[in-house]
Protein backbone atom coordinates (compact mmCIF):
# COMPACT_ATOMS: atom_id res chain seq x y z
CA UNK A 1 -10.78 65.35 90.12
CA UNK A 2 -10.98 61.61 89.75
CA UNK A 3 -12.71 60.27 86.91
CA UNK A 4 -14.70 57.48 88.17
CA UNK A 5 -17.59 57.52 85.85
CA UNK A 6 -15.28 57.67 82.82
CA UNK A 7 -12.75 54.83 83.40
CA UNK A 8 -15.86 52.38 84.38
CA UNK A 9 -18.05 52.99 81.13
CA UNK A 10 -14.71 52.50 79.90
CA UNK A 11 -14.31 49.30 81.38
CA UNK A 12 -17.76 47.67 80.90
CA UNK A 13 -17.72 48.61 77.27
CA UNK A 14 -14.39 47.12 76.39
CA UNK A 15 -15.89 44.10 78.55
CA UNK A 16 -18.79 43.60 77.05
CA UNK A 17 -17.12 43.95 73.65
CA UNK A 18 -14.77 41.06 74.22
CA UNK A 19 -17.83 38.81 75.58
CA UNK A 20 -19.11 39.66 72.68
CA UNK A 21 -16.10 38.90 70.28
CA UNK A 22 -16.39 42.43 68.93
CA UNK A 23 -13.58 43.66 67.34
CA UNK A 24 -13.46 47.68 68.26
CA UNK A 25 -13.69 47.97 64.09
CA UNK A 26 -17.01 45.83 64.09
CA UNK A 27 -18.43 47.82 67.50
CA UNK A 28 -17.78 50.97 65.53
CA UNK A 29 -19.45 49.88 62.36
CA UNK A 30 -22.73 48.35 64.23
CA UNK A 31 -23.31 51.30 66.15
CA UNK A 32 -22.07 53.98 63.53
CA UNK A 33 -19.50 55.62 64.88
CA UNK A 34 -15.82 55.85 63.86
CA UNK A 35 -13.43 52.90 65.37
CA UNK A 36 -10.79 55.67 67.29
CA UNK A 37 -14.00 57.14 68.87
CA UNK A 38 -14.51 53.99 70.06
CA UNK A 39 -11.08 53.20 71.31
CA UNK A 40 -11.00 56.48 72.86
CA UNK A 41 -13.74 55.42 74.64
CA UNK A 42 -12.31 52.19 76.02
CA UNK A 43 -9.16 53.90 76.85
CA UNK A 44 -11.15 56.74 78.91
CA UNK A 45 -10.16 59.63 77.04
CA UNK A 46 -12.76 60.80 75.16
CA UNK A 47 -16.22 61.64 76.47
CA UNK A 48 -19.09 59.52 75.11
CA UNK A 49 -22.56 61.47 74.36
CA UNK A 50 -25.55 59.48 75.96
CA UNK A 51 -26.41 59.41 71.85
CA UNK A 52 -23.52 57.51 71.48
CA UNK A 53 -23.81 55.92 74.28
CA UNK A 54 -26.88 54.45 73.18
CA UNK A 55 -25.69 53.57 69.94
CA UNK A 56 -22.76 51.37 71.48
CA UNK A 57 -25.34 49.59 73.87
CA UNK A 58 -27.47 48.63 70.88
CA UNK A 59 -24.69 47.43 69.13
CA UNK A 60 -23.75 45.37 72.04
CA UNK A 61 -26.94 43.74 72.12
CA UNK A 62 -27.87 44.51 75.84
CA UNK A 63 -31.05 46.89 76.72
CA UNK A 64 -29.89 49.92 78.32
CA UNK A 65 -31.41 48.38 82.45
CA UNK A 66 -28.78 45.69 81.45
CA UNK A 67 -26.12 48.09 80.92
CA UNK A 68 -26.94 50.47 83.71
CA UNK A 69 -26.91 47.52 86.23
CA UNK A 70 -24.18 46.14 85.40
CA UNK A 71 -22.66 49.93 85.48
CA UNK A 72 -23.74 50.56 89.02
CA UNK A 73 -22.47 47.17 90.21
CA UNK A 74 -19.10 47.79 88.55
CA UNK A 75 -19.25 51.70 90.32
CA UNK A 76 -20.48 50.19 93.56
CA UNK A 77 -17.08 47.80 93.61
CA UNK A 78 -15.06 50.67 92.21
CA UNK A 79 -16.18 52.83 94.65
CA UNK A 80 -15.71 50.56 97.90
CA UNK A 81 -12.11 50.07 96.38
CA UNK A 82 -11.45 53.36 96.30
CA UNK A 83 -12.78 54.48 100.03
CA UNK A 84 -10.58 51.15 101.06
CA UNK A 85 -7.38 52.78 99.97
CA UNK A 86 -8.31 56.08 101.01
């Protein structure tokens, strides 16, 4: 089973971060979570709670419509990528 969903939260958190100049250290710390949760977020292996999700789009300074667009674009172009090499 493909893990879409996963790798592009993944994605547009790490993004974000760097736009931000976030170190994954300083991410942790502003949204109170421990910096290898966060990692093992960007790296798509562990699976964020929509608590913690939260958390991580507070500290990133975005409202959560911000995030969630910018999600479904990124799954949109994921998506058409995927049925392309299919």
């Amino acid at each position: 089973m493909s893990q879409i969903l996963v790798s592009v939260v993944a994605e547009l958190i790490k993004e974000i971060r760097n736009q931000r100049q976030l170190s994954q250290e300083k991410l942790a710390d502003l949204a109170n979570l421990d910096r290898t949760y966060i990692s093992g977020i960007e790296r798509g292996v562990r699976n964020i709670t929509l608590e913690s999700l939260e958390s991580v789009i507070s500290a990133l300074s975005i409202s959560n419509a911000e995030f969630f667009l910018a999600l479904s674009s990124k799954l949109s172009k994921s998506e058409s990528e995927n049925e392309k090499t299919s």
